[in-house]
N, C-alpha and C. Protein backbone atom coordinates (compact mmCIF):
# COMPACT_ATOMS: atom_id res chain seq x y z
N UNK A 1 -28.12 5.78 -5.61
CA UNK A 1 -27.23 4.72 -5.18
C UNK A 1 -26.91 3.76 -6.31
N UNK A 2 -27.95 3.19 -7.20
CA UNK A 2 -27.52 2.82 -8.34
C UNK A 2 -26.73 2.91 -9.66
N UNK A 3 -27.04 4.22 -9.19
CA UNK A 3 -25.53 5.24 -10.82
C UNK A 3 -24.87 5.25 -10.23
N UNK A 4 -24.62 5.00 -9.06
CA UNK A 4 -23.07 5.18 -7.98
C UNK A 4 -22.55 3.83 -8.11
N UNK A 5 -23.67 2.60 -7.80
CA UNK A 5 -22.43 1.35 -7.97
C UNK A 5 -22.98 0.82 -9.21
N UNK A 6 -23.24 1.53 -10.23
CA UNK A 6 -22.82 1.21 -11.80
C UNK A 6 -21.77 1.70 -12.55
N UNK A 7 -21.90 2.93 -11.66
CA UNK A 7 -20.02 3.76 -12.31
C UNK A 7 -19.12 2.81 -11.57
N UNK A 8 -19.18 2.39 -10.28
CA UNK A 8 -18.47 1.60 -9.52
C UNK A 8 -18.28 0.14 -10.49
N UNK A 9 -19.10 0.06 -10.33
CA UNK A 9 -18.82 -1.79 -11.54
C UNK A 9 -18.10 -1.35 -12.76
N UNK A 10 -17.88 -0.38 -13.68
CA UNK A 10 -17.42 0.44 -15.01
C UNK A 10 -16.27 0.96 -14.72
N UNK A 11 -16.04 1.24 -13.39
CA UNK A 11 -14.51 0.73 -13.19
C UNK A 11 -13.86 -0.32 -13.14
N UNK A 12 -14.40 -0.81 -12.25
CA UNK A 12 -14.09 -2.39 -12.05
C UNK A 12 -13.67 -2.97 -13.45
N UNK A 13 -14.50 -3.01 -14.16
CA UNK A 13 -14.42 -3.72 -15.59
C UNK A 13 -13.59 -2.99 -16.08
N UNK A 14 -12.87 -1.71 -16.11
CA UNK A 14 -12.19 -0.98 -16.67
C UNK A 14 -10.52 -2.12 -16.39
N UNK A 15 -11.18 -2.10 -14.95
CA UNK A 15 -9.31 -2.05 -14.68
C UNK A 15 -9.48 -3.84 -14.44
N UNK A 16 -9.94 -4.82 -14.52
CA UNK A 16 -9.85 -6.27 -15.07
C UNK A 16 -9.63 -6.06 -16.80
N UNK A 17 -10.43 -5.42 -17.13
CA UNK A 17 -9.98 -5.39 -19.06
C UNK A 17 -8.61 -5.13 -19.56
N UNK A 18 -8.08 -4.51 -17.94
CA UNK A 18 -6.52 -4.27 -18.56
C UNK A 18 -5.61 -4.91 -17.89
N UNK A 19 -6.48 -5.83 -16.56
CA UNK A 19 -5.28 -6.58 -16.23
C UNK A 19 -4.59 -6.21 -14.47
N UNK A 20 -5.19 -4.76 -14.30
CA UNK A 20 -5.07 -4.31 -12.57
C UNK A 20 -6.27 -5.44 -11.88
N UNK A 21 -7.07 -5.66 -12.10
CA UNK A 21 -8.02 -6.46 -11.44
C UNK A 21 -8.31 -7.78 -12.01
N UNK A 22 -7.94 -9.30 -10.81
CA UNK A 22 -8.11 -9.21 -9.61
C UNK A 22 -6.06 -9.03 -9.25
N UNK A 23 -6.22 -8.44 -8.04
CA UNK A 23 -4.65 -8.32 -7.51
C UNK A 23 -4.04 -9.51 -7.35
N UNK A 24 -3.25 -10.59 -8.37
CA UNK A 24 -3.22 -11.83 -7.58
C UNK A 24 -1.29 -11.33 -8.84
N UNK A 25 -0.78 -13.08 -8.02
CA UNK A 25 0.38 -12.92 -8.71
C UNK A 25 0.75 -13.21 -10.37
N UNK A 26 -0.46 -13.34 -10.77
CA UNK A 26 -0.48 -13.88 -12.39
C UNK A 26 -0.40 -12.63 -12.82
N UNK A 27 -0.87 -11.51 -12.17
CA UNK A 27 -0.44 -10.32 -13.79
C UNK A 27 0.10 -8.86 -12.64
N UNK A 28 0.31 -9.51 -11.26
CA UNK A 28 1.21 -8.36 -10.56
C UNK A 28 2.57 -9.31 -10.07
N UNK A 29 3.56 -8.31 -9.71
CA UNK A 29 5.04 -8.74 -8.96
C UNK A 29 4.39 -8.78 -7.90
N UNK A 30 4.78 -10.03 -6.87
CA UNK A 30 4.66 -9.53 -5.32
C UNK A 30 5.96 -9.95 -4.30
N UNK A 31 5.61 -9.55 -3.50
CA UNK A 31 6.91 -9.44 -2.64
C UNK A 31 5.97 -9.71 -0.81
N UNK A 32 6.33 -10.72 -0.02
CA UNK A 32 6.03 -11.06 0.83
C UNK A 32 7.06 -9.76 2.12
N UNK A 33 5.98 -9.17 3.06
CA UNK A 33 7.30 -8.31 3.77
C UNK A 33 6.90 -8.30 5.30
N UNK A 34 7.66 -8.98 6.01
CA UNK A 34 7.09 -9.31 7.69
C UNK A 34 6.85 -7.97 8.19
N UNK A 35 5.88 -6.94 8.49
CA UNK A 35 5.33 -5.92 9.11
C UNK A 35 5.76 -6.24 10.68
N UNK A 36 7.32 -5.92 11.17
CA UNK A 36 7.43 -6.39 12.72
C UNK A 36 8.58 -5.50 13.31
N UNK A 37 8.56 -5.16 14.52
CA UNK A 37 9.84 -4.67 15.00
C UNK A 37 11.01 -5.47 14.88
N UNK A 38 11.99 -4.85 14.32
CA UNK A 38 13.28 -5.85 13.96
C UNK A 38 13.69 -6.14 15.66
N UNK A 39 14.33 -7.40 15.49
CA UNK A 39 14.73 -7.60 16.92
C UNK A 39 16.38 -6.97 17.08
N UNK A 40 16.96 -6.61 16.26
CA UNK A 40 18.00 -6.33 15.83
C UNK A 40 18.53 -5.80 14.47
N UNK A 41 19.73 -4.82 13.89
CA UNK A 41 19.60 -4.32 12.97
C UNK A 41 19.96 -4.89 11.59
N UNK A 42 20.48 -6.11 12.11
CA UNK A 42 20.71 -6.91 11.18
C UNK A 42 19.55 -7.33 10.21
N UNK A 43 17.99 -7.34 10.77
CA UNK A 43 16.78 -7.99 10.14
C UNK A 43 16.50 -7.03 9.56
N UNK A 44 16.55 -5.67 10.13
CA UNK A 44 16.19 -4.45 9.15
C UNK A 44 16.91 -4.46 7.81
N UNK A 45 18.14 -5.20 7.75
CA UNK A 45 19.00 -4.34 6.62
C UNK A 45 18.49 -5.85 5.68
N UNK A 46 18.49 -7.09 5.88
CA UNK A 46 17.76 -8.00 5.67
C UNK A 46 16.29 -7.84 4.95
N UNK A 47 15.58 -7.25 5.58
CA UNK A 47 14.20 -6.49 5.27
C UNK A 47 14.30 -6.19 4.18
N UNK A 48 15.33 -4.66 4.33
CA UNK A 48 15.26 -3.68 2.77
C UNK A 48 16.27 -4.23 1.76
N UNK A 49 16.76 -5.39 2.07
CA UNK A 49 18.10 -5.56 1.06
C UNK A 49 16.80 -6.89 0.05
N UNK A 50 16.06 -7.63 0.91
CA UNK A 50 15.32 -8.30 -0.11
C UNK A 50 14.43 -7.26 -0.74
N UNK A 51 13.75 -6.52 -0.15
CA UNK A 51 13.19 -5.53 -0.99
C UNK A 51 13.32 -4.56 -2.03
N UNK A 52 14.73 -4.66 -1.97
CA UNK A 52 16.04 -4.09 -2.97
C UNK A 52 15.85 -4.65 -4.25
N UNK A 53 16.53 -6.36 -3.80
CA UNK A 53 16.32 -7.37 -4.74
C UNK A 53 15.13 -7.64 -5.54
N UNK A 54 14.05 -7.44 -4.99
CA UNK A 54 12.48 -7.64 -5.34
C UNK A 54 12.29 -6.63 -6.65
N UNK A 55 12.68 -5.80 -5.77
CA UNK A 55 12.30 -4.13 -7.07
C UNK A 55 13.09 -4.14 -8.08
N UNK A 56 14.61 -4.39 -8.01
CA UNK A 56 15.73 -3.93 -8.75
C UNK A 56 16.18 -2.97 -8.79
N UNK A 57 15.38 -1.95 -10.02
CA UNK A 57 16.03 -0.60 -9.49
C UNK A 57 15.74 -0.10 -8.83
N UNK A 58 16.33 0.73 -7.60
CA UNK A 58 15.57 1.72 -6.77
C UNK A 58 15.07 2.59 -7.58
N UNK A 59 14.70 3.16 -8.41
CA UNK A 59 14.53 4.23 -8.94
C UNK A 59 12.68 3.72 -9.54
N UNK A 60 12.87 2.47 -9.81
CA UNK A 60 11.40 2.25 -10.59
C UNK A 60 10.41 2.95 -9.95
N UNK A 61 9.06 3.52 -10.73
CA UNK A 61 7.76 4.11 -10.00
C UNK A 61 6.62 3.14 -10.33
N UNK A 62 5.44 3.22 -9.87
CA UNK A 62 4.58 2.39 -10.15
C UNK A 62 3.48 2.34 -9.14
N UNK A 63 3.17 1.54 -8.84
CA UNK A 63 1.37 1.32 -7.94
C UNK A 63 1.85 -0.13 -7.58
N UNK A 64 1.19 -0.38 -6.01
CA UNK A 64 1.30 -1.12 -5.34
C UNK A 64 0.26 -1.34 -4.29
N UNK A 65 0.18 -2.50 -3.82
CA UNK A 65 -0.95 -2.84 -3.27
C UNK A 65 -0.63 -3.78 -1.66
N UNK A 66 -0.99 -3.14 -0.61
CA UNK A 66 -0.64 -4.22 0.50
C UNK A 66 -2.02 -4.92 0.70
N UNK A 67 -1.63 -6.54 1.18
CA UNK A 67 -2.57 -7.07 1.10
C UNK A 67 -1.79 -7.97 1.96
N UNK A 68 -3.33 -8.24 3.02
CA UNK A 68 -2.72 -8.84 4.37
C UNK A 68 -2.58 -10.98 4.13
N UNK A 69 -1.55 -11.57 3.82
CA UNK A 69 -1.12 -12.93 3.51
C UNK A 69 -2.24 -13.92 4.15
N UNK A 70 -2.64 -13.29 5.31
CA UNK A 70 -4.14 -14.66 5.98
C UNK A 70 -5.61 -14.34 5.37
N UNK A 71 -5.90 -12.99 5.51
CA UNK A 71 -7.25 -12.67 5.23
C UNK A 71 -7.32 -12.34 3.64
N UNK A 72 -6.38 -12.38 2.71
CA UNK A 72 -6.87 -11.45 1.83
C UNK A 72 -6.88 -9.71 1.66
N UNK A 73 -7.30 -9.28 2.82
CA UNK A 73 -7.79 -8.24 3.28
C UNK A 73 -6.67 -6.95 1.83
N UNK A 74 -7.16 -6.04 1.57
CA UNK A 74 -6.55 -5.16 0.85
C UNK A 74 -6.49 -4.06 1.88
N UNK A 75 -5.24 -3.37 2.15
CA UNK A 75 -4.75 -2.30 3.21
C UNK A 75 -4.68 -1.34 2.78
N UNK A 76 -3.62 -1.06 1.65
CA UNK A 76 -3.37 0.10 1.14
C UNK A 76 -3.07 -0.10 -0.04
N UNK A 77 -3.38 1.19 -0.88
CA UNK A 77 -2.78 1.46 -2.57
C UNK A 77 -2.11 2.54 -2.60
N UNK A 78 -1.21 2.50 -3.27
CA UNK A 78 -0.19 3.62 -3.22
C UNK A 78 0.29 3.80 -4.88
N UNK A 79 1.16 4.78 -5.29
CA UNK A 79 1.87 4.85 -5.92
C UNK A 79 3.07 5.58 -5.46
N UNK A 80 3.85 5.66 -6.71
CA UNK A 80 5.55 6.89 -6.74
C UNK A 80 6.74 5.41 -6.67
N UNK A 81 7.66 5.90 -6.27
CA UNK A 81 9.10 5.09 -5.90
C UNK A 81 8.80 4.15 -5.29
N UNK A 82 8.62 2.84 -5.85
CA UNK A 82 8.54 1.54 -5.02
C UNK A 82 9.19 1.24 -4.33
N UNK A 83 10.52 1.38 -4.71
CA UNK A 83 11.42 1.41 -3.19
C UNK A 83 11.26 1.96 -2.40
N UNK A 84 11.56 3.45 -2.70
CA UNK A 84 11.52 4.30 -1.68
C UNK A 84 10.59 4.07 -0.64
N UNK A 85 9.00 3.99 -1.12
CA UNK A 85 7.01 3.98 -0.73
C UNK A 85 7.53 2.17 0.00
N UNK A 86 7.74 1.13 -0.53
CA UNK A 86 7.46 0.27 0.49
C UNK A 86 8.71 -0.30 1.45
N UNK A 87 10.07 0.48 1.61
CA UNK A 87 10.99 0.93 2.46
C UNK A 87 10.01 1.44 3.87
N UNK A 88 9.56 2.58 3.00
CA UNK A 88 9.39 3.60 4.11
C UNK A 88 8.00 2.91 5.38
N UNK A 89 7.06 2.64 4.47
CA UNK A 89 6.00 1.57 4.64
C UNK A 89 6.28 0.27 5.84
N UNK A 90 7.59 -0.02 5.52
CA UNK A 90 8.04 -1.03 6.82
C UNK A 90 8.53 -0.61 7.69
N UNK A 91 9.34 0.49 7.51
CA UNK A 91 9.80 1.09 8.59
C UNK A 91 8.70 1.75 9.76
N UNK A 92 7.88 2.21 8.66
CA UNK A 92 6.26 2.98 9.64
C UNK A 92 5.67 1.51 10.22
N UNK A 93 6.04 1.22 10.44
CA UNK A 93 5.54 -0.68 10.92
C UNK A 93 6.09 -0.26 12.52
N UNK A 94 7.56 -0.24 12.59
CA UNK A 94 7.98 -0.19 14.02
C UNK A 94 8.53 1.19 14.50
N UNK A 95 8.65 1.85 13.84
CA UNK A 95 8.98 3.21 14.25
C UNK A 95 8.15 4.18 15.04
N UNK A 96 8.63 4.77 16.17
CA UNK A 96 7.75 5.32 16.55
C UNK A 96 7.85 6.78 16.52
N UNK A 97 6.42 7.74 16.11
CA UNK A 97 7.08 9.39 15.69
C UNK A 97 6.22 9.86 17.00
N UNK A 98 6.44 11.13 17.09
CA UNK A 98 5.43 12.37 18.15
C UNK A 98 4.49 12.66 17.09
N UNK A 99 3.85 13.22 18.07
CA UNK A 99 2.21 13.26 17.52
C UNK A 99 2.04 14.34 16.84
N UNK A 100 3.26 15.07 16.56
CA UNK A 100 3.11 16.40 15.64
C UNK A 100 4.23 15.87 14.42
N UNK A 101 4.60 14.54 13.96
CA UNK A 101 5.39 14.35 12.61
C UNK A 101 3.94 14.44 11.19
N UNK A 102 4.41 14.57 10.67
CA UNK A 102 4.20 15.00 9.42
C UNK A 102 3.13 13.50 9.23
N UNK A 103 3.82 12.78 8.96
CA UNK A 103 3.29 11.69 8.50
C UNK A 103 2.91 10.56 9.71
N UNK A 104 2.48 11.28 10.82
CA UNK A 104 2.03 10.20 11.71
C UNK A 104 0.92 9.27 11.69
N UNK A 105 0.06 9.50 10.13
CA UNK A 105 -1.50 8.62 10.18
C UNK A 105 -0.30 7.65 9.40
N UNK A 106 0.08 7.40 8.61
CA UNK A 106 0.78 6.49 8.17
C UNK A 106 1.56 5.43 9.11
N UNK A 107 2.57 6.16 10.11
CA UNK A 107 2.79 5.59 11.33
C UNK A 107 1.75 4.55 11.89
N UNK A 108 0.82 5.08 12.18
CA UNK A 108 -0.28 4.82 13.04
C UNK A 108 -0.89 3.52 11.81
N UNK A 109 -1.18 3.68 10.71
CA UNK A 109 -1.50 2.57 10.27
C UNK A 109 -1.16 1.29 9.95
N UNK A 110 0.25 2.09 9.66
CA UNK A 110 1.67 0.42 9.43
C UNK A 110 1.59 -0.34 10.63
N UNK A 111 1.66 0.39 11.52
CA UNK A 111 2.03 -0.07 13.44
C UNK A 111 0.97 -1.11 13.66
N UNK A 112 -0.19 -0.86 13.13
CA UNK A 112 -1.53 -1.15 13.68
C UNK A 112 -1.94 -2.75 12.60
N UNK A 113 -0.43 -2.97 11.87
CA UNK A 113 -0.68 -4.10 10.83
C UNK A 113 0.51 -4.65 10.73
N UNK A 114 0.39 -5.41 11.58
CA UNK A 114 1.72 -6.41 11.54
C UNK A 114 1.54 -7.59 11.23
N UNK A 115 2.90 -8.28 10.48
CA UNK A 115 2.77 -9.46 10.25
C UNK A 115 3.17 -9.74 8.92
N UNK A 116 2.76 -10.90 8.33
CA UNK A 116 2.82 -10.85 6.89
C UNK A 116 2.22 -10.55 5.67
N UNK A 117 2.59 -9.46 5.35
CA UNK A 117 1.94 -8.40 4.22
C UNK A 117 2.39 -8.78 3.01
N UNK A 118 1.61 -9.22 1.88
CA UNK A 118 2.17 -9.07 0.66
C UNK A 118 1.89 -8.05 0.07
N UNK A 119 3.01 -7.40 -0.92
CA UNK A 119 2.85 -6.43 -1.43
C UNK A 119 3.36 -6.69 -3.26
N UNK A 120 1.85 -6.32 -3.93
CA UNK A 120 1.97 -6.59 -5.16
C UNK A 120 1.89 -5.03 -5.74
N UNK A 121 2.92 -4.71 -6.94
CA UNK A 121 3.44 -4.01 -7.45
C UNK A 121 3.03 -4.31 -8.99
N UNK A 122 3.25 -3.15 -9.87
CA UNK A 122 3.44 -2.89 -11.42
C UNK A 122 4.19 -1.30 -11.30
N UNK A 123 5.21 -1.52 -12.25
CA UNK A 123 5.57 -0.62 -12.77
C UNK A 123 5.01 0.01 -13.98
N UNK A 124 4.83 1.30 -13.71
CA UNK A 124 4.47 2.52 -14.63
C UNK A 124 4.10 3.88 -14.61
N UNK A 125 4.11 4.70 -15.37
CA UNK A 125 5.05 5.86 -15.75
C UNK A 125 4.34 6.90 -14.83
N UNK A 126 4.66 7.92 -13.71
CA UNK A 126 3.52 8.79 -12.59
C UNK A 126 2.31 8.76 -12.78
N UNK A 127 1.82 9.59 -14.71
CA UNK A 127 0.73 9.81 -14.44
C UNK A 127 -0.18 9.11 -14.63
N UNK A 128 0.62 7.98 -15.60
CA UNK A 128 -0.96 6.77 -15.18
C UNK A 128 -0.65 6.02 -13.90
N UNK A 129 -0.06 5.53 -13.30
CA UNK A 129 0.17 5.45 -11.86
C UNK A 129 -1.20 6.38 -10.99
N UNK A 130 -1.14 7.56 -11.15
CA UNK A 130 -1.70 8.35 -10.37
C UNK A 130 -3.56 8.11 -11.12
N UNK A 131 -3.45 7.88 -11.81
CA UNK A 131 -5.40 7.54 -12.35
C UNK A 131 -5.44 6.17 -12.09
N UNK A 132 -4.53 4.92 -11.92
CA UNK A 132 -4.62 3.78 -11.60
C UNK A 132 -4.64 3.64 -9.62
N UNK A 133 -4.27 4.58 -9.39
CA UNK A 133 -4.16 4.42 -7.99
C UNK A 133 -5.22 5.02 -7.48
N UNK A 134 -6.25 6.08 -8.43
CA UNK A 134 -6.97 6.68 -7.51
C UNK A 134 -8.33 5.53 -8.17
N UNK A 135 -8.65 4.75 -8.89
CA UNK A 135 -9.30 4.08 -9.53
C UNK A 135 -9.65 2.39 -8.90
N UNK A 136 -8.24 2.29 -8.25
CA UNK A 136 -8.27 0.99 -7.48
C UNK A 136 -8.67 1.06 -6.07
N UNK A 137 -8.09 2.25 -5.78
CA UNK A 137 -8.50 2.69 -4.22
C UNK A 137 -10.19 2.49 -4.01
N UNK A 138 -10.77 3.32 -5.19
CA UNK A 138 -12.09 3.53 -5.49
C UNK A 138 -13.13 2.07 -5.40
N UNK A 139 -12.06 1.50 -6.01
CA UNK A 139 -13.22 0.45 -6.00
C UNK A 139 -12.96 -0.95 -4.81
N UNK A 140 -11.98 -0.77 -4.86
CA UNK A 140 -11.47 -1.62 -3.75
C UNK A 140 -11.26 -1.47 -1.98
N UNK A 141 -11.48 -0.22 -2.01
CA UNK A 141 -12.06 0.81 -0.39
C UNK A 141 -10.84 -0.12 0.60
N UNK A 142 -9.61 0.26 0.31
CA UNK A 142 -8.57 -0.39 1.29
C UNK A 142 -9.15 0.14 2.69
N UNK A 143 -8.53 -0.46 3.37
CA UNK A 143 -8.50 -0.25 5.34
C UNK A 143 -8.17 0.99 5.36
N UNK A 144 -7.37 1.45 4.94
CA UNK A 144 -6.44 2.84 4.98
C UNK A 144 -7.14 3.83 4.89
N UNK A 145 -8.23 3.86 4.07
CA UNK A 145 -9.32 4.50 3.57
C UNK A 145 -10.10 5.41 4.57
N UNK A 146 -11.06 3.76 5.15
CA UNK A 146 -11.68 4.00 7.14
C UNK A 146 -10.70 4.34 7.87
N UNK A 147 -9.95 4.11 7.70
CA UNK A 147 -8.94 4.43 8.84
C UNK A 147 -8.65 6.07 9.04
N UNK A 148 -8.31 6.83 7.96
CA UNK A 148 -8.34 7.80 7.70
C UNK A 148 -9.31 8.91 7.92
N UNK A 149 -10.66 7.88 7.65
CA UNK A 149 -12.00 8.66 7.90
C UNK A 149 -12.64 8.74 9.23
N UNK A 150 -11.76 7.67 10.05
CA UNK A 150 -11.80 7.57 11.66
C UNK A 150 -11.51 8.39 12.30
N UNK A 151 -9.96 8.44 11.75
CA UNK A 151 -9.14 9.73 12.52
C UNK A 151 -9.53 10.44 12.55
N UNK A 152 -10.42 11.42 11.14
CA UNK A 152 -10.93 12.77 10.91
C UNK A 152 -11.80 12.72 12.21
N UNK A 153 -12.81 11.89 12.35
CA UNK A 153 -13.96 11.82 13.05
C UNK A 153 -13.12 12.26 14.97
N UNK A 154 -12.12 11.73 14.85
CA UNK A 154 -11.54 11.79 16.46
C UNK A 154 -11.04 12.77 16.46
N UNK A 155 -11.44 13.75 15.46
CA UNK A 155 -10.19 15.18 15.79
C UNK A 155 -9.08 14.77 15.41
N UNK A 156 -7.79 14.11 14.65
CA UNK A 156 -7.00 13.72 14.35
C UNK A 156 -6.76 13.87 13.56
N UNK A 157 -7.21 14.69 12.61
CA UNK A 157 -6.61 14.75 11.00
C UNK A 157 -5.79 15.91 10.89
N UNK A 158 -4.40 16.08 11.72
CA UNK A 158 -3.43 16.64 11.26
C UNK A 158 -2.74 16.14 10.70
N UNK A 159 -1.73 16.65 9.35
CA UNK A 159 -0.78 16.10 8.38
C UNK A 159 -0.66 14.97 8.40
């Protein structure tokens, strides 16, 4: 258990030495995003048009972090298309799929977190994206995480 949370701390220090840790707005972008059923379609387009603005290009990739605006709480880490990933992310907020879509644990987790989510971002290039995302996850054990490991436990871990 001790070589486990000493490699654990040797990350940690890895990713403060460069500036991923702690998630705050001094060395990430963030973007505040109400997790709610639009009451109308006007708030949706509202929604993604500031989120537009936030990102700039649609096209940027990078790592991102939801983090719930009252508790602190860290939800999820992600990487790929920031637009695209925290578009889709709000929409899985109020949308509702059948229990055989592809991506229904995602569904099921956005739904289950409403409210005001900040979401802090860095842009950079897939594949360090992809060792920064599996590195933060690691040490930072988002909700998404248990949540995931719940489902398995209920019989639920289809796609």
């Amino acid at each position: 258990m001790s070589e486990n949370r000493s490699f654990k701390e040797g990350i940690k220090e890895i990713l403060e030495e460069n500036n991923f840790l702690p998630i705050s707005e001094t060395d990430w972008k963030c973007l505040t995003v109400i997790h709610t059923e639009p009451s109308e379609d006007s708030e949706k387009r509202r929604t993604n048009s500031k989120i537009r603005s936030s990102l700039g290009d649609k096209r940027k990739k990078g790592v991102y972090v939801y983090k719930k605006e009252k508790t602190g709480e860290i939800l999820y880490v992600g990487r790929g298309n920031l637009y695209g990933r925290i578009t889709q992310h709000y929409r899985e907020s109020y949308v509702r799929v059948p229990e055989t879509h592809r991506y229904k644990k995602w569904y099921e987790f956005f739904s289950s977190h409403k409210g005001k989510l900040n979401v802090f971002w860095k842009e950079m290039e897939a594949e360090k994206g992809e060792v920064i995302e599996s590195m933060l996850s690691y040490v930072m054990e988002p909700a998404f995480v248990s949540f995931k490991s719940n489902r398995r436990l209920r019989g639920q871990n289809k796609p």
